[in-house]
Protein backbone atom coordinates (compact mmCIF):
# COMPACT_ATOMS: atom_id res chain seq x y z
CA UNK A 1 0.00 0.00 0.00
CA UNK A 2 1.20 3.43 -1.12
CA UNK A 3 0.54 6.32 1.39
CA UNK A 4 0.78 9.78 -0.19
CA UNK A 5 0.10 12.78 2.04
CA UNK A 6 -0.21 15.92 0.74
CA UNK A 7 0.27 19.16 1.80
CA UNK A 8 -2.83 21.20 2.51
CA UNK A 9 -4.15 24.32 4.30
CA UNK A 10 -7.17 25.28 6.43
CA UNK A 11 -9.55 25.73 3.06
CA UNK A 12 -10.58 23.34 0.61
CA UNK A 13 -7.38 22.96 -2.03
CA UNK A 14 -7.50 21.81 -5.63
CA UNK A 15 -5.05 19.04 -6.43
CA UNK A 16 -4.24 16.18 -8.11
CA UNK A 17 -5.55 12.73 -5.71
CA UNK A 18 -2.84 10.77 -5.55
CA UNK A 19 -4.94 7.41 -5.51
CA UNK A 20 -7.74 8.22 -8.11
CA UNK A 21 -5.21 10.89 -10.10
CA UNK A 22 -8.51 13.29 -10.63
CA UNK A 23 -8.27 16.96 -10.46
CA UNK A 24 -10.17 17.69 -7.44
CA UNK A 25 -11.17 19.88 -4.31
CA UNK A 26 -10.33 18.37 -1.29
CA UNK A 27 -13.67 17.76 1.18
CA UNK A 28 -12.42 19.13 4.71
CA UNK A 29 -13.69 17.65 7.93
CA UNK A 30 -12.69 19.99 11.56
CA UNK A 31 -11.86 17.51 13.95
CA UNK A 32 -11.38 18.83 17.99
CA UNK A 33 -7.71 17.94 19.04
CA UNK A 34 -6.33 18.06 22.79
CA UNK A 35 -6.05 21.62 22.54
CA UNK A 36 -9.64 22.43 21.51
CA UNK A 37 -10.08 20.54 24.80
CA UNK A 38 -7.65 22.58 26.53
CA UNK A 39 -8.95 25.75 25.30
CA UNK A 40 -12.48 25.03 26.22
CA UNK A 41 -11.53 23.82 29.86
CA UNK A 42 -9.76 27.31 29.86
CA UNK A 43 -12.40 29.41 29.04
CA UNK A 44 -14.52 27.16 31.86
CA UNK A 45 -12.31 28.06 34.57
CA UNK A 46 -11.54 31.99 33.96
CA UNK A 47 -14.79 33.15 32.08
CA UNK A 48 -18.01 30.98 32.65
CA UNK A 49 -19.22 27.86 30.96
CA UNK A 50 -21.85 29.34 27.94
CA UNK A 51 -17.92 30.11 26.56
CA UNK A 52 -17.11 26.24 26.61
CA UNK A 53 -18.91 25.62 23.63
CA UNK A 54 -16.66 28.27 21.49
CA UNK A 55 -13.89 26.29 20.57
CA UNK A 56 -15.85 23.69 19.44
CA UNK A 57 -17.50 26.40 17.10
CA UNK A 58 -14.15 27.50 15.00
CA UNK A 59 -12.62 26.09 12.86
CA UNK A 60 -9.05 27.93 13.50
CA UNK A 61 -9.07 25.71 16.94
CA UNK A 62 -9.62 22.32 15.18
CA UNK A 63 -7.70 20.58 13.01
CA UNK A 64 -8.70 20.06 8.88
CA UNK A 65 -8.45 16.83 7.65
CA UNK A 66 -8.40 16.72 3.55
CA UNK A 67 -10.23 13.99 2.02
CA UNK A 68 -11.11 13.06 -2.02
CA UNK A 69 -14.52 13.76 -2.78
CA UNK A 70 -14.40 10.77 -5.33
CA UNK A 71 -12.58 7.99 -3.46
CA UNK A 72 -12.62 9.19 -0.21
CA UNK A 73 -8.44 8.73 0.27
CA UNK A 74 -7.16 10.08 2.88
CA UNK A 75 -5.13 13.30 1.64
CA UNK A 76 -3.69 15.04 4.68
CA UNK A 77 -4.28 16.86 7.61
CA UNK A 78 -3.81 21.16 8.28
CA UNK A 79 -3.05 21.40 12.19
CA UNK A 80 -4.02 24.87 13.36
C-alpha cells in the first residue's frame, strides 16, 4: 500500500488525488484535538461555561483533515 500525504491548508485545495489521479477539491472535515479541549476547559475556569462551547464552534481551533470527494483517500491533515 502506497501512502501519499499531501500538503494542505485550512480551506478546501485543488489538487491532483494521488490514488484516483482526478483533479479535485479536497472535502475538509474539523476535527477537535487536545487543545480544543484545553482551550475550552480554559475558558470554563476563567470566564463561565456558555464560553465552553466556542472552541468547538471555529474552525481555527480544530484541526482540517483533507479527504477526495471521489474515493474518499485520505489526503492530509492542516493542524491549526
Amino acid at each position: 500500500m502506497n501512502v501519499n500525504i499531501v500538503a494542505v491548508g485550512p480551506k478546501p485545495t485543488q489538487i491532483v488525488c494521488p490514488s484516483c489521479q482526478a483533479t479535485i477539491v479536497t472535502r475538509v472535515d474539523h476535527k477537535s484535538t487536545t487543545k480544543t479541549h484545553i482551550i475550552a476547559l480554559v475558558l470554563c475556569l476563567f470566564l463561565c461555561w456558555p464560553c465552553v462551547c466556542v472552541p468547538y464552534c471555529m474552525d481555527s481551533c480544530q484541526n482540517a483533515d483533507h479527504y477526495c470527494p471521489n474515493c474518499n483517500s485520505y489526503l492530509g491533515t492542516y493542524q491549526h
